[in-house]
N, C-alpha and C. Protein backbone atom coordinates (compact mmCIF):
# COMPACT_ATOMS: atom_id res chain seq x y z
N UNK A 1 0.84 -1.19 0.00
CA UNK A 1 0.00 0.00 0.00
C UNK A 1 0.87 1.25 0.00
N UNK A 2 0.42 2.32 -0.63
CA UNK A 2 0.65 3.72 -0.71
C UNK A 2 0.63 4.23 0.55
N UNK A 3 1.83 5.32 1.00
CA UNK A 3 1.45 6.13 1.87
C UNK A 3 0.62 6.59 2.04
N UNK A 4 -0.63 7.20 1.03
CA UNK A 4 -1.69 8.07 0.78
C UNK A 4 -3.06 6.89 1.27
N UNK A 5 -2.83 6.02 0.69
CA UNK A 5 -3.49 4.67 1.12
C UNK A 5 -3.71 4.00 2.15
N UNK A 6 -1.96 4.08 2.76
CA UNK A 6 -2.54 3.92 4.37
C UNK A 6 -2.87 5.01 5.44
N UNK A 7 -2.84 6.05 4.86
CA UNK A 7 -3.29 7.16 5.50
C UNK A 7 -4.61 7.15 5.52
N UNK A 8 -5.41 7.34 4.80
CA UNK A 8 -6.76 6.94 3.88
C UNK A 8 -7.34 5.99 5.15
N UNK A 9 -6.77 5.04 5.24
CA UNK A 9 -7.07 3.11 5.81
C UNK A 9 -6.89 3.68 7.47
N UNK A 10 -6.05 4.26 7.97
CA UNK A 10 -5.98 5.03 9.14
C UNK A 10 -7.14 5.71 9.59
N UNK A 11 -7.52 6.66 8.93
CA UNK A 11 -8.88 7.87 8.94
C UNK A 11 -9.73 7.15 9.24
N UNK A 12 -9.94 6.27 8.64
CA UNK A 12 -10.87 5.41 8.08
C UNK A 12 -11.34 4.53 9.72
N UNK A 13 -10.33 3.93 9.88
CA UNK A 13 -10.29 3.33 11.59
C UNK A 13 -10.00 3.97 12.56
N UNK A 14 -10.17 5.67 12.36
CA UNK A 14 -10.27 6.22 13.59
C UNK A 14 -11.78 7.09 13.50
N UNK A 15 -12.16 6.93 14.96
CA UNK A 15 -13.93 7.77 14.86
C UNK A 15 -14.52 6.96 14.33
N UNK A 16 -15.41 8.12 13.24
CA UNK A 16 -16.74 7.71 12.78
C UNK A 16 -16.67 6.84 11.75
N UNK A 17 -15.23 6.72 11.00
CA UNK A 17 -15.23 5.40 9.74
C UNK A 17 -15.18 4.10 10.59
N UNK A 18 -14.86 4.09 11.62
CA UNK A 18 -14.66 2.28 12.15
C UNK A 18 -16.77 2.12 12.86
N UNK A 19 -16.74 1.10 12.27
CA UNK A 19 -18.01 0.29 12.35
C UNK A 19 -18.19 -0.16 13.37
N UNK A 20 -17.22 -0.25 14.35
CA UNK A 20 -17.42 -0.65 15.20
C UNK A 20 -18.17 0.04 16.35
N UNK A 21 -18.22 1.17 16.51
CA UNK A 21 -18.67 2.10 17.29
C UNK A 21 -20.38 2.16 16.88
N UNK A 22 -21.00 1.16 16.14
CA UNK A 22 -22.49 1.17 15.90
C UNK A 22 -22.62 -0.29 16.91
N UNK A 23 -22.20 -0.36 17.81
CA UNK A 23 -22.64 -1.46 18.55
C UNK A 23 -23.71 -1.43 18.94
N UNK A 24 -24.58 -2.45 19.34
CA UNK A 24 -25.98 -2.07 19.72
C UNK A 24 -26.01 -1.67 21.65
N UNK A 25 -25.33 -1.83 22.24
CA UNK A 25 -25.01 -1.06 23.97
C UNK A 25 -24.87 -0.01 22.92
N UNK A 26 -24.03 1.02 22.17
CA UNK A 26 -23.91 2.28 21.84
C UNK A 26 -25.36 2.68 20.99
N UNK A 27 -25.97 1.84 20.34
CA UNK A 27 -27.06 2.87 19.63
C UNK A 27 -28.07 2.80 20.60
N UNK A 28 -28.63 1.86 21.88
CA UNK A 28 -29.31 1.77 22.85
C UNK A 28 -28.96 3.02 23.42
N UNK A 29 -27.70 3.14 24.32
CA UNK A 29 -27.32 4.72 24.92
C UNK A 29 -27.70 5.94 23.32
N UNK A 30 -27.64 6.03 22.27
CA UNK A 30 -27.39 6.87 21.66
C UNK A 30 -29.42 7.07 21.15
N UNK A 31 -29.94 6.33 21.78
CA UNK A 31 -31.61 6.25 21.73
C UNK A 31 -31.78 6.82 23.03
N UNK A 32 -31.01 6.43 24.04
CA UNK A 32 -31.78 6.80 25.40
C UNK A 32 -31.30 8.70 25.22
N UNK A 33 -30.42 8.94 24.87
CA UNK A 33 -29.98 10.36 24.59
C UNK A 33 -30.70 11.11 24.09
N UNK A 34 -31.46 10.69 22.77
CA UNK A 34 -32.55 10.68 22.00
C UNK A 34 -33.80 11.44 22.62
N UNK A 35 -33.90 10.02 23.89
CA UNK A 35 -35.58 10.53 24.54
C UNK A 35 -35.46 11.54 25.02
N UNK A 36 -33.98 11.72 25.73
CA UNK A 36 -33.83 12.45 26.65
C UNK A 36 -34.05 13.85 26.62
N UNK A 37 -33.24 13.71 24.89
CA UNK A 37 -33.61 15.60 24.55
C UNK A 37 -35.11 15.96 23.74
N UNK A 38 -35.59 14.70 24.09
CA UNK A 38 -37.23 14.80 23.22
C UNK A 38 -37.97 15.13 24.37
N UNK A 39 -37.87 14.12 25.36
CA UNK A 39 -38.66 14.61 26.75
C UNK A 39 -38.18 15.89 27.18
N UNK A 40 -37.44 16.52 27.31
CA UNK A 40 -36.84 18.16 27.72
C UNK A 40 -37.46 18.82 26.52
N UNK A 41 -37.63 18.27 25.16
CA UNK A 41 -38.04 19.71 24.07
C UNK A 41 -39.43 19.52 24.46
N UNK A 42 -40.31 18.45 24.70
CA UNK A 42 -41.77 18.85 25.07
C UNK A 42 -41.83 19.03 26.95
N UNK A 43 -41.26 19.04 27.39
CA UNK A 43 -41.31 20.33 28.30
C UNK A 43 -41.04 21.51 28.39
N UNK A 44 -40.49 21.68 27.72
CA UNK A 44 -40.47 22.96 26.82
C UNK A 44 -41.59 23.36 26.74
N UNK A 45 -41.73 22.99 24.95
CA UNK A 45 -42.92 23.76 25.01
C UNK A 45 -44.46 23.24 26.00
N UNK A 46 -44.68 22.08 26.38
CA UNK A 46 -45.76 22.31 27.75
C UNK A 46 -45.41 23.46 28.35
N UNK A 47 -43.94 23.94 29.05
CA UNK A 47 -44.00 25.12 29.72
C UNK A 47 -44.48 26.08 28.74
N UNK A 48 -44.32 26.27 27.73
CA UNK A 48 -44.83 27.70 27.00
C UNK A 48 -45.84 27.82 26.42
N UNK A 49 -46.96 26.52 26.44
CA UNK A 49 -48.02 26.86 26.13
C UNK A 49 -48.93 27.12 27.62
N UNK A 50 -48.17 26.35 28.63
CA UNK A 50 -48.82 26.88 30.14
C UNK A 50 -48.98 28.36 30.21
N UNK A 51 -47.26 28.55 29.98
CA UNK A 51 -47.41 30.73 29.76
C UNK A 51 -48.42 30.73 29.11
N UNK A 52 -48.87 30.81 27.69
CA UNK A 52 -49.88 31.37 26.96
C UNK A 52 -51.11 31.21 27.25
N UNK A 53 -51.54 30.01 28.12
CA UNK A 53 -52.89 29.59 28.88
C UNK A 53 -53.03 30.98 29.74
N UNK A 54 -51.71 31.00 30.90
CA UNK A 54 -52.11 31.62 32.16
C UNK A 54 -51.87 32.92 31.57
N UNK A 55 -51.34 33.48 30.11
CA UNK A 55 -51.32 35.30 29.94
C UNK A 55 -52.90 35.36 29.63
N UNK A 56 -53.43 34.77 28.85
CA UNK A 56 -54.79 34.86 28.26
C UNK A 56 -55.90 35.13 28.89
N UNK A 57 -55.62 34.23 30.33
CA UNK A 57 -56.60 34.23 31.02
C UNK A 57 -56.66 35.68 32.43
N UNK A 58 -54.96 36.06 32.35
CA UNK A 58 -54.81 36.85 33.12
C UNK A 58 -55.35 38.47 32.26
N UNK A 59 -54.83 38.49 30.92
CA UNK A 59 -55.21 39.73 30.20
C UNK A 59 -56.82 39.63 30.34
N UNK A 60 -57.91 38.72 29.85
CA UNK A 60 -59.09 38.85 30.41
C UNK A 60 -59.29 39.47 31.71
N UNK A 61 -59.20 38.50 32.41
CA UNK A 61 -59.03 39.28 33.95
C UNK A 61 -58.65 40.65 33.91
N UNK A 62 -57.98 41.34 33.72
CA UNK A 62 -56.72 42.56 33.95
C UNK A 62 -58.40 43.24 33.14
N UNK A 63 -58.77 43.28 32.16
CA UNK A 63 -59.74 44.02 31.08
C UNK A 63 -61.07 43.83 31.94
N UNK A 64 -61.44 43.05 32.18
CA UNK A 64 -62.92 43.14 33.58
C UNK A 64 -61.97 44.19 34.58
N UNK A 65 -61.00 44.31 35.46
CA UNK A 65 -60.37 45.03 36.39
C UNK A 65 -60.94 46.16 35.96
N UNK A 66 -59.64 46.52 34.65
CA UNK A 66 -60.15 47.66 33.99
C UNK A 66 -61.20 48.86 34.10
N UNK A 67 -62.21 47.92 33.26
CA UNK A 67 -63.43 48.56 32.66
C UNK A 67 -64.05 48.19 34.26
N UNK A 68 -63.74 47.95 35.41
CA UNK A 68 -64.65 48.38 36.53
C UNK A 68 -64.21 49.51 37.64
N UNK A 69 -62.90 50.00 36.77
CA UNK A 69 -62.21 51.04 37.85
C UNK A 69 -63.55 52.26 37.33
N UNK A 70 -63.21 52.82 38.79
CA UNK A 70 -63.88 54.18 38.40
C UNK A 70 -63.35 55.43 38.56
N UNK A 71 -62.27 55.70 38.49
CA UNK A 71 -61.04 56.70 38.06
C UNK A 71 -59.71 56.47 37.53
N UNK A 72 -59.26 57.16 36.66
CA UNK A 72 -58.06 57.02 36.19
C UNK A 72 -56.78 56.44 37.07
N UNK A 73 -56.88 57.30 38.28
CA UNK A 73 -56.27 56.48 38.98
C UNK A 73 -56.01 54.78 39.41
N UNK A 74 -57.34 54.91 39.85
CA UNK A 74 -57.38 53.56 39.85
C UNK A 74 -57.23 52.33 38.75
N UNK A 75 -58.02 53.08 37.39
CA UNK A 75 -57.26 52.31 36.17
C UNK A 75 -55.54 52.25 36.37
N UNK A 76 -54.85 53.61 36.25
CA UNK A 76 -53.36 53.31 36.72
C UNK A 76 -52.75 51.99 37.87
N UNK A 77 -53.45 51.93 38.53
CA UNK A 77 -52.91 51.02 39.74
C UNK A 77 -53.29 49.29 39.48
N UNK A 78 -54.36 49.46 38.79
CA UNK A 78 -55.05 48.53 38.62
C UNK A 78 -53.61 47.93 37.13
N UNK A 79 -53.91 48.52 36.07
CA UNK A 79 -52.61 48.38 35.20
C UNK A 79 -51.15 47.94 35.29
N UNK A 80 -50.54 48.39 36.55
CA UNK A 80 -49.43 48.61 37.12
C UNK A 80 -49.40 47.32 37.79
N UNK A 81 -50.50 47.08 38.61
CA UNK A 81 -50.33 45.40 39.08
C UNK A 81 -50.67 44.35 38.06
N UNK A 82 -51.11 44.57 37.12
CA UNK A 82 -50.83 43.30 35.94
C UNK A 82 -49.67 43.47 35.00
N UNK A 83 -48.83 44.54 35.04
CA UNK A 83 -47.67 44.63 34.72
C UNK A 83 -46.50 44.03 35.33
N UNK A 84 -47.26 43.98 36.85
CA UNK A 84 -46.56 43.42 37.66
C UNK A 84 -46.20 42.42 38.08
N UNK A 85 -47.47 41.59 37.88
CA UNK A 85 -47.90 40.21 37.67
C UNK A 85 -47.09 39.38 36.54
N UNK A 86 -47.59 40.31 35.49
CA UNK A 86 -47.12 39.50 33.87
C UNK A 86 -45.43 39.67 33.79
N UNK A 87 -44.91 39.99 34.65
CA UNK A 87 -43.39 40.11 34.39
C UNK A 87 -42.74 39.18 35.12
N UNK A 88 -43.77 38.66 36.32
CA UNK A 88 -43.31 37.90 37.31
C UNK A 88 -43.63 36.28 36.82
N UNK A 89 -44.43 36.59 35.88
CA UNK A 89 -45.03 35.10 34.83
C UNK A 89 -43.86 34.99 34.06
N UNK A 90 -43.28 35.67 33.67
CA UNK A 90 -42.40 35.61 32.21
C UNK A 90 -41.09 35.59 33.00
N UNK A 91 -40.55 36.33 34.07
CA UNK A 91 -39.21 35.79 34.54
C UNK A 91 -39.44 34.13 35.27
N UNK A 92 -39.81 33.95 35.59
CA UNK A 92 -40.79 32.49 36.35
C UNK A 92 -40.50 31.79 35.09
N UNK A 93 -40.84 31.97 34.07
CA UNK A 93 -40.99 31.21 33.11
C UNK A 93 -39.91 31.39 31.94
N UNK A 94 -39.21 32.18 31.96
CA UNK A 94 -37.95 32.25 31.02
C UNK A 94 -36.80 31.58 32.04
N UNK A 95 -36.39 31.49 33.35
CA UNK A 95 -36.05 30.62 34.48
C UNK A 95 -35.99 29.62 34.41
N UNK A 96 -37.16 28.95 34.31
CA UNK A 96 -37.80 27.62 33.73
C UNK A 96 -37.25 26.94 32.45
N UNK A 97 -37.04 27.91 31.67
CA UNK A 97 -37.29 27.54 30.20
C UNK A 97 -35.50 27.70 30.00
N UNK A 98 -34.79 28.05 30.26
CA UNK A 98 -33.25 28.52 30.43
C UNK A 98 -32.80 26.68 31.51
N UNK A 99 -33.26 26.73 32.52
CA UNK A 99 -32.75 25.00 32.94
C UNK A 99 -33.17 24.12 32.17
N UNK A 100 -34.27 24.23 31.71
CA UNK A 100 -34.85 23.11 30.66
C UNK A 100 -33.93 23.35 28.87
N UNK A 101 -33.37 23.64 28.64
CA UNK A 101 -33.35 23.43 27.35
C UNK A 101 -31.47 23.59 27.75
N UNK A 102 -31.06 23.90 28.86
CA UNK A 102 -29.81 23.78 29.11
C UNK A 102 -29.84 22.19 29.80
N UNK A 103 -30.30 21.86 30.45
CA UNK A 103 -30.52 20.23 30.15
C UNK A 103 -30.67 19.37 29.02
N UNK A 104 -31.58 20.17 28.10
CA UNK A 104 -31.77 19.25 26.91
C UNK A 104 -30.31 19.73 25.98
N UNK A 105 -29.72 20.78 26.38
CA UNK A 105 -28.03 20.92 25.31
C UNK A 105 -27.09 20.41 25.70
N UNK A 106 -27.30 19.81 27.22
CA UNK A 106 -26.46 19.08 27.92
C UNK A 106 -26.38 17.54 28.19
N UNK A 107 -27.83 17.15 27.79
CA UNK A 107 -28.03 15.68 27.78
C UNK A 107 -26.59 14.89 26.86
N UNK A 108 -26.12 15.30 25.27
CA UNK A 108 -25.16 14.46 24.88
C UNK A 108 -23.79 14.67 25.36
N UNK A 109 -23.74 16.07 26.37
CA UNK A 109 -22.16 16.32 26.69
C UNK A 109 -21.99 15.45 28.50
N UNK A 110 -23.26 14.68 28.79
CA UNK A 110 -22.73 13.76 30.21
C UNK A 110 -21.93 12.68 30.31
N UNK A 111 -21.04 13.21 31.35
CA UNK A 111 -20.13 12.22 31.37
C UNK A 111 -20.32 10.76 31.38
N UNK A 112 -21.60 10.52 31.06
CA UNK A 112 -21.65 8.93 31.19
C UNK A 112 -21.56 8.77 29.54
N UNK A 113 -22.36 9.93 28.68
CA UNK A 113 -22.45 9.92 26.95
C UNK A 113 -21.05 9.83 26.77
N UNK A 114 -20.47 10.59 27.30
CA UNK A 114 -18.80 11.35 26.69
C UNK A 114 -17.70 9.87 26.83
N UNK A 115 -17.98 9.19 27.88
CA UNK A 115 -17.56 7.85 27.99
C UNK A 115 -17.70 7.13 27.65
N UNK A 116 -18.68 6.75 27.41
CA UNK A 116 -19.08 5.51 25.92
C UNK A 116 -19.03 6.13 24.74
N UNK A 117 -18.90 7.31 24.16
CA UNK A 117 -18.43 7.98 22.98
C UNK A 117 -17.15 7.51 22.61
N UNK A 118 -16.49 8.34 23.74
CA UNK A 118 -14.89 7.94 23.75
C UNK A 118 -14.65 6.33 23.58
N UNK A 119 -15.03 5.41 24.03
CA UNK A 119 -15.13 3.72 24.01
C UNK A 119 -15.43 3.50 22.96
N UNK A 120 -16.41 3.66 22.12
CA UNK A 120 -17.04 3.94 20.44
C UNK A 120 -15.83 3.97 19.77
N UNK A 121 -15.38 5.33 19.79
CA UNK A 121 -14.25 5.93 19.23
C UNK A 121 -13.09 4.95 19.09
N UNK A 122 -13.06 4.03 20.08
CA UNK A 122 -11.97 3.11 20.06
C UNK A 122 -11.90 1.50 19.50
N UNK A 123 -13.35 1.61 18.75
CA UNK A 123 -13.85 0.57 18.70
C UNK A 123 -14.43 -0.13 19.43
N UNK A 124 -14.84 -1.89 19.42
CA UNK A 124 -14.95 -2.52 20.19
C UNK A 124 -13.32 -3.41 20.67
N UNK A 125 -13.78 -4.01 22.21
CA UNK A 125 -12.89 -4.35 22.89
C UNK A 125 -12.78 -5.54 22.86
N UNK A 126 -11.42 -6.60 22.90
CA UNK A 126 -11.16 -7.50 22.38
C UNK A 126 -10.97 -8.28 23.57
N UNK A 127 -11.25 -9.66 23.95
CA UNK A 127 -10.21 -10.07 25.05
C UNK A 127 -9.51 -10.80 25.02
């Protein structure tokens, strides 16, 4: 063989060209990884359609408040606490939504993934 050839044949058996790293223990872990960031993306959005349930129902609310103040003032105050409210929904919930999807970007970098990656990487083991 060619230098270029066994260079080639090298590449080839390191990483993602060696076949060996499709073991079925590795595509089992590389499924459970799978759920993992599937179950975190629909908590996700469950959390953000919860937000959009509880703004909807709170802007109703806030609009009966409203239209029963009977001075400007009191419209002001009345306003000011659903401003107050709705900010405390959305940090609550951007909070939420910031651990959850930093879990789901973190599910393939755990050290238990990164270890059987690395093992992959080396093929299978001989005895």
């Amino acid at each position: 063989m060619t230098k270029q050839a066994n260079a080639r044949a090298q590449r080839r058996e390191d990483g993602f060209g060696s076949l060996g790293m499709f073991t079925q223990q590795n595509l089992e872990h590389a499924i459970r990884i799978n759920e993992e960031v599937v179950e975190g993306l629909f908590a996700t959005w469950q959390e953000l359609l919860n937000l959009g349930k509880s703004r909807v129902h709170e802007n109703l609310e806030a609009w009966k408040a409203l239209g029963a103040c009977q001075s400007p003032g009191a419209a002001v105050e009345c306003q000011r606490r659903f401003a107050e409210k709705a900010t405390e929904q959305y940090l609550g919930t951007a909070e939420r939504l910031t651990q959850l999807l930093g879990r789901v970007a973190m599910a393939p970098c755990s050290p238990h993934y990164i270890s059987r990656a690395a093992g992959a990487a080396n093929g299978p083991k001989t005895a």
